[in-house]
N, C-alpha and C. Protein backbone atom coordinates (compact mmCIF):
# COMPACT_ATOMS: atom_id res chain seq x y z
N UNK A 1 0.83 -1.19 0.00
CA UNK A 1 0.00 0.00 0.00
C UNK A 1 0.87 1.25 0.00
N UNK A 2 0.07 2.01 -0.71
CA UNK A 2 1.23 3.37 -0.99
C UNK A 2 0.71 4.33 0.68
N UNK A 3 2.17 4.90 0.98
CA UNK A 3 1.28 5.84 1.88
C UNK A 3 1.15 7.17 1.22
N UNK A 4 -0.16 7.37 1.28
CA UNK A 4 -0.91 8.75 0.39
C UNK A 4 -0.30 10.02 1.27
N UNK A 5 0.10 9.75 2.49
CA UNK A 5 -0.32 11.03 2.99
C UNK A 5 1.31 11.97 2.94
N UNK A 6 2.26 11.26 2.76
CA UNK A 6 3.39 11.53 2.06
C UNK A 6 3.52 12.12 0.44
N UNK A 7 2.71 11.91 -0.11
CA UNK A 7 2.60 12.48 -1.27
C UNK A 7 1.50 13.93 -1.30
N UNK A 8 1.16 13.99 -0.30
CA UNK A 8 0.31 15.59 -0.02
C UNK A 8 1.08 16.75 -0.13
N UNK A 9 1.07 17.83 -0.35
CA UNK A 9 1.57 18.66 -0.38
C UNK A 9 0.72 20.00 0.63
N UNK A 10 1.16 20.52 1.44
CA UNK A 10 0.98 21.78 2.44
C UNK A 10 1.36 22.90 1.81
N UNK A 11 0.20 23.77 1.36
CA UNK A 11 0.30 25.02 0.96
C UNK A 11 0.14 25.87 2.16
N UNK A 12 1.13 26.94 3.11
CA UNK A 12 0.66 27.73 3.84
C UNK A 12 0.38 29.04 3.26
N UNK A 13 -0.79 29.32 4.00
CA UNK A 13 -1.87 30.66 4.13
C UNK A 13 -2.51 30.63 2.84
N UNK A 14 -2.96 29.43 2.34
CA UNK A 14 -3.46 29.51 1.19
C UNK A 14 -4.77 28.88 1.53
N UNK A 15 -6.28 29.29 0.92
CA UNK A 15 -6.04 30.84 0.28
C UNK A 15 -6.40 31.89 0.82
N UNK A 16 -6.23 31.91 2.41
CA UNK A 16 -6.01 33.20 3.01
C UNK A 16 -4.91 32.76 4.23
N UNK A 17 -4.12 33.69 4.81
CA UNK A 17 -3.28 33.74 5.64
C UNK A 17 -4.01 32.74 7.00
N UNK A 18 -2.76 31.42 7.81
CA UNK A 18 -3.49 30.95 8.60
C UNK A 18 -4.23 29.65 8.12
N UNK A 19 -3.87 29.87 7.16
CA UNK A 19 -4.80 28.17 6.41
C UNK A 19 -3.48 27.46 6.02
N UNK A 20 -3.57 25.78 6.52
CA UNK A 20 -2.82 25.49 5.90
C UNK A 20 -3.27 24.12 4.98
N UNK A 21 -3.09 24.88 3.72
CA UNK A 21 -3.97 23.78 2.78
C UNK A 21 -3.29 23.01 2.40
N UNK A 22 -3.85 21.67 2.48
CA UNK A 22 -3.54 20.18 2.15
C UNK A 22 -3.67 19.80 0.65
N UNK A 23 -2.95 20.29 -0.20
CA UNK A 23 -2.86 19.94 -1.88
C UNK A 23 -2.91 18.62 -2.39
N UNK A 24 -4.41 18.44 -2.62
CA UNK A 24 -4.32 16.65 -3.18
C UNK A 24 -4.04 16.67 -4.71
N UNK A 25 -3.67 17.95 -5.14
CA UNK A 25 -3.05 17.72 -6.75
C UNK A 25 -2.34 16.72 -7.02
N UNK A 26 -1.38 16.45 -6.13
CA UNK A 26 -0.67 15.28 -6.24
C UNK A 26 -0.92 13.88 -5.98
N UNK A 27 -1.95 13.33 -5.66
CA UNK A 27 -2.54 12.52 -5.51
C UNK A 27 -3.13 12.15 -7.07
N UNK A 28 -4.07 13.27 -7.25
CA UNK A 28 -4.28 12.49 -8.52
C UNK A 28 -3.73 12.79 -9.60
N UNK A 29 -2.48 13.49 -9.73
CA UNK A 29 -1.44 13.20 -10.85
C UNK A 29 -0.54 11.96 -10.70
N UNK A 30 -0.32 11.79 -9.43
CA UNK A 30 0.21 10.09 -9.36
C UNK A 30 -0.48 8.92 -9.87
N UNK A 31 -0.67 8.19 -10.35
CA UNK A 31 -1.12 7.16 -11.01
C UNK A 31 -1.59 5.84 -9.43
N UNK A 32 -0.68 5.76 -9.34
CA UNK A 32 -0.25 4.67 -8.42
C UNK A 32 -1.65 5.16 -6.94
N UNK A 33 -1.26 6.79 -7.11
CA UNK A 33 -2.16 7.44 -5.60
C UNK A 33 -3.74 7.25 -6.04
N UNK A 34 -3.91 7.77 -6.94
CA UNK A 34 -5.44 8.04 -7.32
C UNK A 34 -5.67 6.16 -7.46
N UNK A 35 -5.52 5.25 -8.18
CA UNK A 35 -5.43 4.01 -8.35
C UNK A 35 -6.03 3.47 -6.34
N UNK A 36 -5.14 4.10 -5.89
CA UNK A 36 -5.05 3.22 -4.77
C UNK A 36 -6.35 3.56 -3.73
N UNK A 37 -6.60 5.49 -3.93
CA UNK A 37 -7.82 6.05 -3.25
C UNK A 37 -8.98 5.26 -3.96
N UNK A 38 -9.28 5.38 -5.60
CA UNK A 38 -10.34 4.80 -5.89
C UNK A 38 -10.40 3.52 -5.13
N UNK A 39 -9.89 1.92 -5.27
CA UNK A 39 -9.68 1.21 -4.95
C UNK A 39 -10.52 1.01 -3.41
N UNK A 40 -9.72 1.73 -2.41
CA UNK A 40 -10.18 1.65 -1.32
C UNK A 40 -11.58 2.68 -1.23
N UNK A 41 -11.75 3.35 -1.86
CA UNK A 41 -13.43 3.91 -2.02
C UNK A 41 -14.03 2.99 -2.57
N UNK A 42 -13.87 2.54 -3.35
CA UNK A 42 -14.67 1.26 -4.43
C UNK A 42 -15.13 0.09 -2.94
N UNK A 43 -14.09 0.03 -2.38
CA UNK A 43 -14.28 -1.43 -1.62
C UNK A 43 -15.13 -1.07 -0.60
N UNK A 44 -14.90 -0.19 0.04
CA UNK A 44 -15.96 0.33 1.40
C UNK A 44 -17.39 0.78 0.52
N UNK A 45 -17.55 1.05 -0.90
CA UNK A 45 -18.74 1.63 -1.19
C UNK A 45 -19.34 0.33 -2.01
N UNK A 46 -18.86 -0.63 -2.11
CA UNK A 46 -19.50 -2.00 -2.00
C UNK A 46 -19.72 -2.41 -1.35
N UNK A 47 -19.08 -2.83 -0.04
CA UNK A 47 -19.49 -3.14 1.17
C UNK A 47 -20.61 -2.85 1.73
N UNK A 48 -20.39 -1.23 1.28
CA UNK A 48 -21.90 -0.91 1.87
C UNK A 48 -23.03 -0.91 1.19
N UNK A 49 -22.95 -1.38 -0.10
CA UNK A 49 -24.06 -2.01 -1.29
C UNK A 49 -25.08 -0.65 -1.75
N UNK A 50 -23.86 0.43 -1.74
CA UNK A 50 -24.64 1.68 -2.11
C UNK A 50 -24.96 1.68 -3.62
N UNK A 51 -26.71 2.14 -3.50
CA UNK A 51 -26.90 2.26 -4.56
C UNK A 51 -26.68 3.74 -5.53
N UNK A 52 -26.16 5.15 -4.80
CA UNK A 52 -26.20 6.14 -5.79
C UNK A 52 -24.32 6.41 -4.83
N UNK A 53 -23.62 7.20 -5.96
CA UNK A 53 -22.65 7.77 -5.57
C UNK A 53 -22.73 9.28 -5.62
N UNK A 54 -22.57 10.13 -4.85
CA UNK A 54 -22.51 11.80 -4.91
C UNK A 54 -21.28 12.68 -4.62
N UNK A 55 -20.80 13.00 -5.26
CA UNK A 55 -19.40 13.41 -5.58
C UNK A 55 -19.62 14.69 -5.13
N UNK A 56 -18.97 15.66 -4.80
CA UNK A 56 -18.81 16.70 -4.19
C UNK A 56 -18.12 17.82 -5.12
N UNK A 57 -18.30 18.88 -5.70
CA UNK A 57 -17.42 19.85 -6.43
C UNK A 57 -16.36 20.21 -5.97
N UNK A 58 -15.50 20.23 -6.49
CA UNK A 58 -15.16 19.31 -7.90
C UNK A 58 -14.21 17.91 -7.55
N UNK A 59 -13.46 18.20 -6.60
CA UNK A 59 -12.50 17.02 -6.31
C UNK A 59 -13.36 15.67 -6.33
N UNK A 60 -14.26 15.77 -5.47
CA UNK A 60 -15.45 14.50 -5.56
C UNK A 60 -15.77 13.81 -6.62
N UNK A 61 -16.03 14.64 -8.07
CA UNK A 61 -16.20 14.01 -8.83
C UNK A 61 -15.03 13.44 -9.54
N UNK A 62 -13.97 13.84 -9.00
CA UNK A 62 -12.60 12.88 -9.86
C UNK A 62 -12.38 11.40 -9.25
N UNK A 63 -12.67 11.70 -7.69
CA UNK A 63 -12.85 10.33 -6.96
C UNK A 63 -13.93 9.49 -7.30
N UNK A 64 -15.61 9.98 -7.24
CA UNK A 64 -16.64 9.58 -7.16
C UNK A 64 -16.90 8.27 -8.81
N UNK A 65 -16.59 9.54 -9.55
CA UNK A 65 -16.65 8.92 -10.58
C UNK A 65 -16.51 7.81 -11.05
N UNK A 66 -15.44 7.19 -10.66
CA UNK A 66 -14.50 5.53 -11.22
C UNK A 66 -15.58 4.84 -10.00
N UNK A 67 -15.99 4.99 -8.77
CA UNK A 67 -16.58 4.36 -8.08
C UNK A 67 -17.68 4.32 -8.67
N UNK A 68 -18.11 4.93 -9.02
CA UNK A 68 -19.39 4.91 -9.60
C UNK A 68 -20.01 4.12 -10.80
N UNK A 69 -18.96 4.71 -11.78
CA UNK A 69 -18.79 3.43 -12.77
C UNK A 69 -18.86 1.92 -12.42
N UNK A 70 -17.84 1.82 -11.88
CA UNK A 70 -17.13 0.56 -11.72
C UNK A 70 -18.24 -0.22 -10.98
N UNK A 71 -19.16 0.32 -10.19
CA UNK A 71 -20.50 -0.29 -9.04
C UNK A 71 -21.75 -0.35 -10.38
N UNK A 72 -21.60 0.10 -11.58
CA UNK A 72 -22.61 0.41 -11.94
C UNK A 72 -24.03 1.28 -11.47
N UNK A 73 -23.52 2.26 -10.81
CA UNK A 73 -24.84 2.76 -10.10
C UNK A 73 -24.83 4.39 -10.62
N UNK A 74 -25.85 5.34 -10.16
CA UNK A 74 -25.80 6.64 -10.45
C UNK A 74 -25.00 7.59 -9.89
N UNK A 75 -23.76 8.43 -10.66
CA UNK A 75 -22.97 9.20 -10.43
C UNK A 75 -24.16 10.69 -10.19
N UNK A 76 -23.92 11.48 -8.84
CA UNK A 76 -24.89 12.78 -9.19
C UNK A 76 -24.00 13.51 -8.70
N UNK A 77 -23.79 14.82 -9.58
CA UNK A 77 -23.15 15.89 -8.75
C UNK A 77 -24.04 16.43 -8.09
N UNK A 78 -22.97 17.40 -6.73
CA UNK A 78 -23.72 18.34 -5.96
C UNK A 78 -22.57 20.07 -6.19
N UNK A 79 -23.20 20.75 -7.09
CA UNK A 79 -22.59 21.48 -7.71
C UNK A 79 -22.75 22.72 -6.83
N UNK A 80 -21.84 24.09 -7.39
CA UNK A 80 -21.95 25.37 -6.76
C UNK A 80 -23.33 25.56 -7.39
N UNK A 81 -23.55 26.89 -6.83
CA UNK A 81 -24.76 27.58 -7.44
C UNK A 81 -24.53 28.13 -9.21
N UNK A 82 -25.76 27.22 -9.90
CA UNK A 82 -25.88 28.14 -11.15
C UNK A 82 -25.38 27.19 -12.00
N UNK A 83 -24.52 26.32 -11.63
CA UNK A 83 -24.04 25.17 -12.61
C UNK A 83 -24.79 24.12 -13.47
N UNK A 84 -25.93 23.45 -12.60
CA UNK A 84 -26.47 22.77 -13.01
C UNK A 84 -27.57 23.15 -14.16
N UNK A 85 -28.26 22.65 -14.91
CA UNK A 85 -29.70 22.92 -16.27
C UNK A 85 -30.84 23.09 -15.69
N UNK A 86 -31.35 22.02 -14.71
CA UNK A 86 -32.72 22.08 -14.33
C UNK A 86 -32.87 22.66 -12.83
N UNK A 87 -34.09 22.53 -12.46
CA UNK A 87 -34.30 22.80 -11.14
C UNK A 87 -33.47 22.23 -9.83
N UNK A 88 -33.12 23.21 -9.32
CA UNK A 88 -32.20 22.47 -8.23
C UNK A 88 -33.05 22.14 -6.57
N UNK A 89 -32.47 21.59 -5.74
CA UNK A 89 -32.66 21.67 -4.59
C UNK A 89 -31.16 22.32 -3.63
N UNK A 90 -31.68 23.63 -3.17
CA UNK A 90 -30.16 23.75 -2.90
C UNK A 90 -30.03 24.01 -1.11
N UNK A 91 -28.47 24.25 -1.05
CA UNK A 91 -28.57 24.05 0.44
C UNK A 91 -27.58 25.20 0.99
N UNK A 92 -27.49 26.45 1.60
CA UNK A 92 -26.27 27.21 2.20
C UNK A 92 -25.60 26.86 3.56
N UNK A 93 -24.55 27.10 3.13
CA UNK A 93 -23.52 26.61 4.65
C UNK A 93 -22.32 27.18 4.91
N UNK A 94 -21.95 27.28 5.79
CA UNK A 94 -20.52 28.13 6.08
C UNK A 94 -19.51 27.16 5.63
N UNK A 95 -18.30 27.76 5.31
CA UNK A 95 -17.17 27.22 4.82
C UNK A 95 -16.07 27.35 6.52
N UNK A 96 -14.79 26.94 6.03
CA UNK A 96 -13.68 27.60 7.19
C UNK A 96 -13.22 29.11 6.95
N UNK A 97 -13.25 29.30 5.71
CA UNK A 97 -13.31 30.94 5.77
C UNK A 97 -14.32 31.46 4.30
N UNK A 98 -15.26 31.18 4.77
CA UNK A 98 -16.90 31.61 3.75
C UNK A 98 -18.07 31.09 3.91
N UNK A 99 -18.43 31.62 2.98
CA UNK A 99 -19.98 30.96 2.60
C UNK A 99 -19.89 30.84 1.73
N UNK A 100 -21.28 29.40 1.69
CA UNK A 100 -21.39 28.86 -0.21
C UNK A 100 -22.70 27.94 -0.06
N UNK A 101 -23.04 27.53 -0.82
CA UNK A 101 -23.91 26.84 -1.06
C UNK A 101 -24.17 25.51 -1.98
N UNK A 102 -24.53 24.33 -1.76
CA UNK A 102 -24.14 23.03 -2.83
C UNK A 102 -25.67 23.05 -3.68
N UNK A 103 -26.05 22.38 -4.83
CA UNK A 103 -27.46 22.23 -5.31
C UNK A 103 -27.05 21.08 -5.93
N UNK A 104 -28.20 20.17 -5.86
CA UNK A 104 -28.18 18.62 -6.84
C UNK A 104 -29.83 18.86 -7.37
N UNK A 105 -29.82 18.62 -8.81
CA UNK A 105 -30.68 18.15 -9.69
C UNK A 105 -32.11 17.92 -8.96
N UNK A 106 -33.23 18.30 -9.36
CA UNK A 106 -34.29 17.87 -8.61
C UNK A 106 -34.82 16.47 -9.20
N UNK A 107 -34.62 16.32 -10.46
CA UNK A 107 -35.03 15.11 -11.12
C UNK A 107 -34.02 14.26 -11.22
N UNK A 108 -32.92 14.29 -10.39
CA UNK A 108 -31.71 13.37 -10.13
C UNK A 108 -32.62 11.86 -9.29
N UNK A 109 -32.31 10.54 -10.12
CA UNK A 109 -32.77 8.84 -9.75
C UNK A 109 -32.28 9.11 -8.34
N UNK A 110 -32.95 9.52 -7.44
CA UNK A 110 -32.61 9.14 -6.07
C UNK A 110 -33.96 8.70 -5.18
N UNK A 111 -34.11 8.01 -4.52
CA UNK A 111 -35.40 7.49 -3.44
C UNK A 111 -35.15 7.69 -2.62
N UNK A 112 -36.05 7.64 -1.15
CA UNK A 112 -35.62 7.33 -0.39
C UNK A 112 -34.76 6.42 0.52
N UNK A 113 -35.22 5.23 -0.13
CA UNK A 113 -34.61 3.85 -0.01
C UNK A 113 -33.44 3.33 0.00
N UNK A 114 -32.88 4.63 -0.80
CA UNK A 114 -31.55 4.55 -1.65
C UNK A 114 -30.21 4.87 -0.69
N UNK A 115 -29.48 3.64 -0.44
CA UNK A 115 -28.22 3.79 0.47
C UNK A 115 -27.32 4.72 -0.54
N UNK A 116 -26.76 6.02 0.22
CA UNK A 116 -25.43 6.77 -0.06
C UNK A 116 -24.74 6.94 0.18
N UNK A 117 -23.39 6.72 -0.95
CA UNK A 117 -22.29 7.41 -0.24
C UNK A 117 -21.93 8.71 -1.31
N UNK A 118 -21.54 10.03 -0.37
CA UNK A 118 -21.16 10.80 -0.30
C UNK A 118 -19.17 11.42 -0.83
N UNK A 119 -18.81 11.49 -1.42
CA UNK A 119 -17.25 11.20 -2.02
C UNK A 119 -16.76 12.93 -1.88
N UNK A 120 -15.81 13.27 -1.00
CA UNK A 120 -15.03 14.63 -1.41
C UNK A 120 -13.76 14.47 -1.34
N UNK A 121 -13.04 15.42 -1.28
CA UNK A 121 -11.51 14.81 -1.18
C UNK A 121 -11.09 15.35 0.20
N UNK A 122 -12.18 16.53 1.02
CA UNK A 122 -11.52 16.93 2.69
C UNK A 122 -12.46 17.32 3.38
N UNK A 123 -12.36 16.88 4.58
CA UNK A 123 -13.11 17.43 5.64
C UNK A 123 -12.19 18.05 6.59
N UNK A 124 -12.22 19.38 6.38
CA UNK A 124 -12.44 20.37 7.81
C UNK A 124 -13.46 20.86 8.53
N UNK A 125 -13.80 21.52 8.32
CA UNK A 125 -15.34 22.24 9.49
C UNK A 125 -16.12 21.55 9.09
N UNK A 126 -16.23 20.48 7.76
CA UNK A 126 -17.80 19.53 7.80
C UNK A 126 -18.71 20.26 7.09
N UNK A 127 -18.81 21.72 7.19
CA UNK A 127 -19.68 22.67 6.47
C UNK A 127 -20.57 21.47 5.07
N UNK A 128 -19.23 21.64 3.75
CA UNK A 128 -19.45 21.07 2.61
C UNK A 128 -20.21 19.40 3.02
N UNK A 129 -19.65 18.88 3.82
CA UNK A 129 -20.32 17.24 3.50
C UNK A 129 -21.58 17.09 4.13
N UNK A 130 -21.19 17.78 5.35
CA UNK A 130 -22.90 18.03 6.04
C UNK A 130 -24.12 18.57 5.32
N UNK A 131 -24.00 19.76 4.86
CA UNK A 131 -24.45 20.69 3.60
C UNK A 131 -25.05 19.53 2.71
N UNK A 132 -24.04 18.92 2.20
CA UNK A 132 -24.57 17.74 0.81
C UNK A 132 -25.53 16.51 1.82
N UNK A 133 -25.19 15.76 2.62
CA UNK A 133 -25.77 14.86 3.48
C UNK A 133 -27.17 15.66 3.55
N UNK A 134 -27.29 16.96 4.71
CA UNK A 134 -28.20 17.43 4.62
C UNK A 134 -29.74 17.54 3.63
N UNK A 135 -29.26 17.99 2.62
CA UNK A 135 -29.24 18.47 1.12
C UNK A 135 -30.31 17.23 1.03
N UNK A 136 -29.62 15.83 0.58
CA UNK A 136 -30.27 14.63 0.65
C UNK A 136 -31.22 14.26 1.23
N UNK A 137 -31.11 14.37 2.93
CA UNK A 137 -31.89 13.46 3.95
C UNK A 137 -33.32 14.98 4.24
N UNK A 138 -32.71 16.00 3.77
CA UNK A 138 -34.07 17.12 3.69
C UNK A 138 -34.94 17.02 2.79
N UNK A 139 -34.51 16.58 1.41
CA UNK A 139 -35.11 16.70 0.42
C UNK A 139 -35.45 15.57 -0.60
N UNK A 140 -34.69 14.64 -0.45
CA UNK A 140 -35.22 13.10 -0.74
C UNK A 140 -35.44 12.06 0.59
N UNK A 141 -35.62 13.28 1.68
CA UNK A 141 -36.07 11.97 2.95
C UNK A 141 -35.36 11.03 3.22
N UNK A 142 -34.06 10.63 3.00
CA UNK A 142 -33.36 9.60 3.13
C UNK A 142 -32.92 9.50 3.90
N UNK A 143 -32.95 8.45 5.10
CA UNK A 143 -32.71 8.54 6.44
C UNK A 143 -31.18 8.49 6.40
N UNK A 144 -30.76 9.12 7.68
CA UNK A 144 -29.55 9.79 8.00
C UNK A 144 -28.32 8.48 8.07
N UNK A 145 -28.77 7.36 8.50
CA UNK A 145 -28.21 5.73 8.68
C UNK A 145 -27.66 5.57 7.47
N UNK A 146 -28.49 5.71 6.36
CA UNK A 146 -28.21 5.52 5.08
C UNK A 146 -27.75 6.51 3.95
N UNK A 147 -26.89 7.32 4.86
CA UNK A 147 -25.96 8.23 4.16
C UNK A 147 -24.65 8.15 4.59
N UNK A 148 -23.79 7.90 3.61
CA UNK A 148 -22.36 7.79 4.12
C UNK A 148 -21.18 8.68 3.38
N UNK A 149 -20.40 9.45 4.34
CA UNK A 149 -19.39 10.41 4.23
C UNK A 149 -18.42 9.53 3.97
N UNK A 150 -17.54 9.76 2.72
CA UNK A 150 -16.01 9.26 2.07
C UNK A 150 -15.18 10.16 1.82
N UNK A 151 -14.15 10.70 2.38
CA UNK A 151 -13.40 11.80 2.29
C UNK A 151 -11.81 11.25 2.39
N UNK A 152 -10.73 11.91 1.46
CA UNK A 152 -9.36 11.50 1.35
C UNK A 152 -8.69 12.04 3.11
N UNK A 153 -9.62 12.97 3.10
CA UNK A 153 -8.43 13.75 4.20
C UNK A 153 -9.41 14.13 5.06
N UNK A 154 -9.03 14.27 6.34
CA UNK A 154 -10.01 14.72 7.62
C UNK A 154 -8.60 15.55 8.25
N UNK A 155 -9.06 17.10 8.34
CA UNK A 155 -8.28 17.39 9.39
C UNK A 155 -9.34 17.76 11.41
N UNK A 156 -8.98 16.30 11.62
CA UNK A 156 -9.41 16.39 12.76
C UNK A 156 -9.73 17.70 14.00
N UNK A 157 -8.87 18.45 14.22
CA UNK A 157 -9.00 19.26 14.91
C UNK A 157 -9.59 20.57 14.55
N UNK A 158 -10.40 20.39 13.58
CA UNK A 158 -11.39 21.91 13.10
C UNK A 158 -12.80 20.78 12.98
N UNK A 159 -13.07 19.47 13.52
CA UNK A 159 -13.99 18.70 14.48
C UNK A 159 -15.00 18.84 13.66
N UNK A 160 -14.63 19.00 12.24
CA UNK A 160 -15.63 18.58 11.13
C UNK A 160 -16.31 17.18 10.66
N UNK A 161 -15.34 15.88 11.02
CA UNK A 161 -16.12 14.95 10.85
C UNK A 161 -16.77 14.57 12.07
N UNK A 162 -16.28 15.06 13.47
CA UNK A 162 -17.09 14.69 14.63
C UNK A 162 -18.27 15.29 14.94
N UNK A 163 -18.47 16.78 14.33
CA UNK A 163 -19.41 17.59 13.93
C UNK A 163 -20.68 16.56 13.00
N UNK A 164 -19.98 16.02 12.27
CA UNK A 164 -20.98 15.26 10.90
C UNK A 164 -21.48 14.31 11.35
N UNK A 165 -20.55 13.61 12.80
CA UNK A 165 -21.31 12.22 13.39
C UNK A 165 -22.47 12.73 14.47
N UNK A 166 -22.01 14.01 14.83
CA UNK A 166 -23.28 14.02 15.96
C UNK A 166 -24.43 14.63 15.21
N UNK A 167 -24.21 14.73 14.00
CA UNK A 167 -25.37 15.00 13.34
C UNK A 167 -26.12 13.65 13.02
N UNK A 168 -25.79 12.83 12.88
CA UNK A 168 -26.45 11.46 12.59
C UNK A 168 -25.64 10.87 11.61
N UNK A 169 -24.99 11.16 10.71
CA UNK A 169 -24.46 10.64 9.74
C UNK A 169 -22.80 9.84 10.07
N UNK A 170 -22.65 8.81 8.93
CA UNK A 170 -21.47 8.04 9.06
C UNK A 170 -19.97 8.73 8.06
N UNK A 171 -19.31 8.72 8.71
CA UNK A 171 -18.27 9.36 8.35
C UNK A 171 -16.81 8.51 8.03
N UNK A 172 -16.02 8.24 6.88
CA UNK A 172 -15.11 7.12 7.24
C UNK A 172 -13.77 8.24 5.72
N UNK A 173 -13.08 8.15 6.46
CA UNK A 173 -11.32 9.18 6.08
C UNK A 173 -10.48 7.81 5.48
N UNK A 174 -9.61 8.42 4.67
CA UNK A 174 -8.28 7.62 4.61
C UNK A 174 -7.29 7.83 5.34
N UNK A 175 -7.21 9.53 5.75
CA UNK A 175 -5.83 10.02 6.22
C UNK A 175 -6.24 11.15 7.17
N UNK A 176 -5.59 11.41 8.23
CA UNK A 176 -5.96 12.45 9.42
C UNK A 176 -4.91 13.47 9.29
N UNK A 177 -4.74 14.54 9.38
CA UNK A 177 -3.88 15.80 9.29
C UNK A 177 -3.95 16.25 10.66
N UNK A 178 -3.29 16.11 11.86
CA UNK A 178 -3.26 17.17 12.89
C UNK A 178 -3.15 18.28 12.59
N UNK A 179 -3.42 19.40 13.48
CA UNK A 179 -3.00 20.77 13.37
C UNK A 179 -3.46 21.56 12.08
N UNK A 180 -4.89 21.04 11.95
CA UNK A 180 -5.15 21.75 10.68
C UNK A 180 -4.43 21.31 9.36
C-alpha cells in the first residue's frame, strides 16, 4: 500500500493567511495514488451495497466517478450555485473561511430507499459534506443511517467529521492531518 499522505503537499496561508492547505493535486497526478484512493473507495462503497454515488465539487467528482462506474450505479453531482440545467434543490452553509452553497438536480434517480455514499476529497469544518448529506436526507427523505461520508483527508482538529457524526451521519477518512 502506498502511503498517500506523504505524497500531499501543504500550501501555507493559502487561500487566506493561517490556512494550511492540504494539496491533493498530487494525488491524482500520481497514477499509483489516485489508483489506490479509488480502490479503497470502491471497496468500502460496495461493502456498503450503495446504490447512488454523490461526488462533491469538484474534487469528488474525480474520486466519485471511477466508483461509480465501476458499481454500476448513479454518479450525481452536488454542484456550486448556477451550474447545473434544471431545477435544483439547494442548500447554504458556512465554509472555514466563507460561505457557499451546494445544489443537486431535482429530477436526479434518487429514493428514499436509496443507500449513499457521499465522495469529497476533505473534511475540515464539515460545512461542505454536512451541507450535501443534509441536502439529501431534507429533500429526498433519506434517512440519516443511510448516508455515508467518504473523504481523502479529515483534518481532525477543526472537528468537522465529529461535527458530521453528531449529526447522525457516518463518516469514514483515509488520512488524518493534525494541526489543521
Amino acid at each position: 500500500m502506498i502511503d498517500l499522505k506523504e505524497h500531499i503537499r501543504t500550501v501555507p496561508d493559502f487561500p487566506i493567511p493561517g490556512i494550511q492547505f492540504r494539496d491533493i493535486t498530487s494525488l491524482i497526478e500520481n497514477p499509483n495514488c489516485l489508483h489506490d484512493i479509488t480502490v479503497k473507495f470502491l471497496d468500502y462503497s460496495s461493502r456498503y451495497k450503495a446504490d447512488v454515488i454523490v461526488g462533491i465539487e469538484s474534487r469528488g467528482f474525480v474520486f466519485g466517478s471511477p466508483v461509480a462506474w465501476d458499481m454500476g450505479v448513479p454518479f450525481v453531482m452536488a454542484r456550486k450555485p448556477g451550474k447545473l440545467p434544471n431545477e435544483t434543490f439547494k442548500k447554504s452553509f458556512d465554509l472555514e473561511y466563507g460561505s457557499t452553497s451546494l445544489e443537486i438536480q431535482k429530477n436526479t434517480d434518487i429514493s428514499a430507499d436509496s443507500k449513499i455514499i457521499i465522495i469529497d476529497d476533505l473534511i475540515a469544518t464539515g460545512g461542505t459534506a454536512l451541507a450535501c448529506a443534509d441536502l439529501l436526507h431534507e429533500n429526498w427523505h433519506i434517512p440519516k443511517e443511510q448516508i455515508v461520508i467518504l473523504s481523502v483527508i479529515d483534518l481532525p482538529d477543526l472537528k468537522g467529521s465529529a461535527i458530521i457524526r453528531e449529526q447522525g451521519y457516518n463518516v469514514h477518512t483515509l488520512i488524518e492531518f493534525e494541526g489543521g
